[in-house]
Protein backbone atom coordinates (compact mmCIF):
# COMPACT_ATOMS: atom_id res chain seq x y z
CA UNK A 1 126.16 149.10 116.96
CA UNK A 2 126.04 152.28 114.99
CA UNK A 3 125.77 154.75 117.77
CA UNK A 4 128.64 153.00 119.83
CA UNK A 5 128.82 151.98 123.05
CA UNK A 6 127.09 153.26 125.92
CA UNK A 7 129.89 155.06 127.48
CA UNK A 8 131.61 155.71 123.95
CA UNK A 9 128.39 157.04 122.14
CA UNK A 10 129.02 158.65 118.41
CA UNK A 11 127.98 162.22 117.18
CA UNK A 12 125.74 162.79 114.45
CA UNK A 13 129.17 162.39 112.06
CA UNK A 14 129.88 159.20 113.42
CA UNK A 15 132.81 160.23 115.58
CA UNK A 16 133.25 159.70 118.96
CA UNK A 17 131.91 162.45 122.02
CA UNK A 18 132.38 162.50 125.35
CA UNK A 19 130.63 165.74 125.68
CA UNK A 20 127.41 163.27 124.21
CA UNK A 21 127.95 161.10 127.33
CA UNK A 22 127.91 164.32 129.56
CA UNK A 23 124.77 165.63 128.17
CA UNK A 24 123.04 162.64 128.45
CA UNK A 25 124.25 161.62 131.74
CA UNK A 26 123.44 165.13 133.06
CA UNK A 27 119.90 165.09 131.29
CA UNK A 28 119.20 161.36 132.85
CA UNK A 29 119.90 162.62 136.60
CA UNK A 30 117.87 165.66 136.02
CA UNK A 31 115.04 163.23 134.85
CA UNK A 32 115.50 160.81 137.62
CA UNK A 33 115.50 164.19 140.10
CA UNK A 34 111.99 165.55 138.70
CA UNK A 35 110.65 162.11 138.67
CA UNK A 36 111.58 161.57 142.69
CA UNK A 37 110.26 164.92 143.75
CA UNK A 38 107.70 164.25 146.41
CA UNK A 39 109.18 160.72 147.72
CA UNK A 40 108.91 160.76 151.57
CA UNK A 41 110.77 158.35 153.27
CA UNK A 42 111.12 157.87 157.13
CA UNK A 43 112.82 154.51 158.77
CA UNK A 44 113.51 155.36 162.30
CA UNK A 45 115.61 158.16 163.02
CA UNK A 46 116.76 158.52 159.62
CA UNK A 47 114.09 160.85 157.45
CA UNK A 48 115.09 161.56 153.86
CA UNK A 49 112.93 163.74 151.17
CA UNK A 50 112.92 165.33 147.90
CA UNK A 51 110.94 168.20 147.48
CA UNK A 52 108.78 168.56 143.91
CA UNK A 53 110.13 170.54 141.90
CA UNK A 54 107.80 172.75 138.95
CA UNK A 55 108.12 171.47 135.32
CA UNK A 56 109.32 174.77 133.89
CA UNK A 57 112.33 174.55 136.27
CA UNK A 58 112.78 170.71 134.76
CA UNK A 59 112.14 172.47 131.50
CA UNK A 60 114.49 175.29 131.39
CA UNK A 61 117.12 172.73 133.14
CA UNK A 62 116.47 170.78 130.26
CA UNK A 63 116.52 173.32 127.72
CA UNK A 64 120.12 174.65 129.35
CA UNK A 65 121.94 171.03 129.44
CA UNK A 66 120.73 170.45 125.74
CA UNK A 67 121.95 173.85 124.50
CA UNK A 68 125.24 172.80 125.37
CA UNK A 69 125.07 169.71 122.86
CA UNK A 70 123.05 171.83 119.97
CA UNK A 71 125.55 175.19 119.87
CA UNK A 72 128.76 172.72 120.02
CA UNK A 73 127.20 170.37 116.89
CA UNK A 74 126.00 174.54 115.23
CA UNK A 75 129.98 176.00 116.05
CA UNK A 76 131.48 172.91 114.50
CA UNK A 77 128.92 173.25 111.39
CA UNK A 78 129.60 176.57 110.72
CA UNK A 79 133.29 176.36 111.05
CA UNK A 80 133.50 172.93 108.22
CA UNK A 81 131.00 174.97 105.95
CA UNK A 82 132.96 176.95 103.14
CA UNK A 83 132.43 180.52 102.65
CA UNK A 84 130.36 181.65 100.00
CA UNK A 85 132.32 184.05 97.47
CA UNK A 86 130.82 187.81 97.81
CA UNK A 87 130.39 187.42 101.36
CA UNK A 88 131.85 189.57 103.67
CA UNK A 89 130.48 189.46 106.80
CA UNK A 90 132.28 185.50 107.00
């Protein structure tokens, strides 16, 4: 399996991330949260609800658990790449 195992996934290098499994875990229970909002359920005394939530709050969540994955994958990038000669501002 090229991408690993399921709770050993690899990085676009081939290496193995836990901060992969993170992100994705975190990103699947967000999902699974927006896609419950509005389920109503009552048995007796016991009466549990999730409110709906708006998709630009699923969005930005989104958009915040990703950036976690994308700046760590641009950092590590940066620092392999070799500076150019002339440049200064490296």
């Amino acid at each position: 399996m090229p991408w690993g195992s399921f709770f050993h996934p690899r990085d676009s290098k081939g290496r193995e991330s836990r901060l992969l499994w993170f992100v994705a875990m975190t990103w699947l229970m967000m999902t699974v949260r927006f896609i419950s909002g509005g389920i109503d359920f009552t048995l007796g005394p016991l009466h549990w609800a999730v409110q709906p939530s708006m998709i630009i709050d699923y969005g930005g969540a989104s958009a915040a658990i990703f950036a976690v994955w994308i700046s760590r994958e641009w950092v590590k990038d940066k620092a392999t790449q070799a500076p150019r000669e002339g440049r200064t501002d490296v």
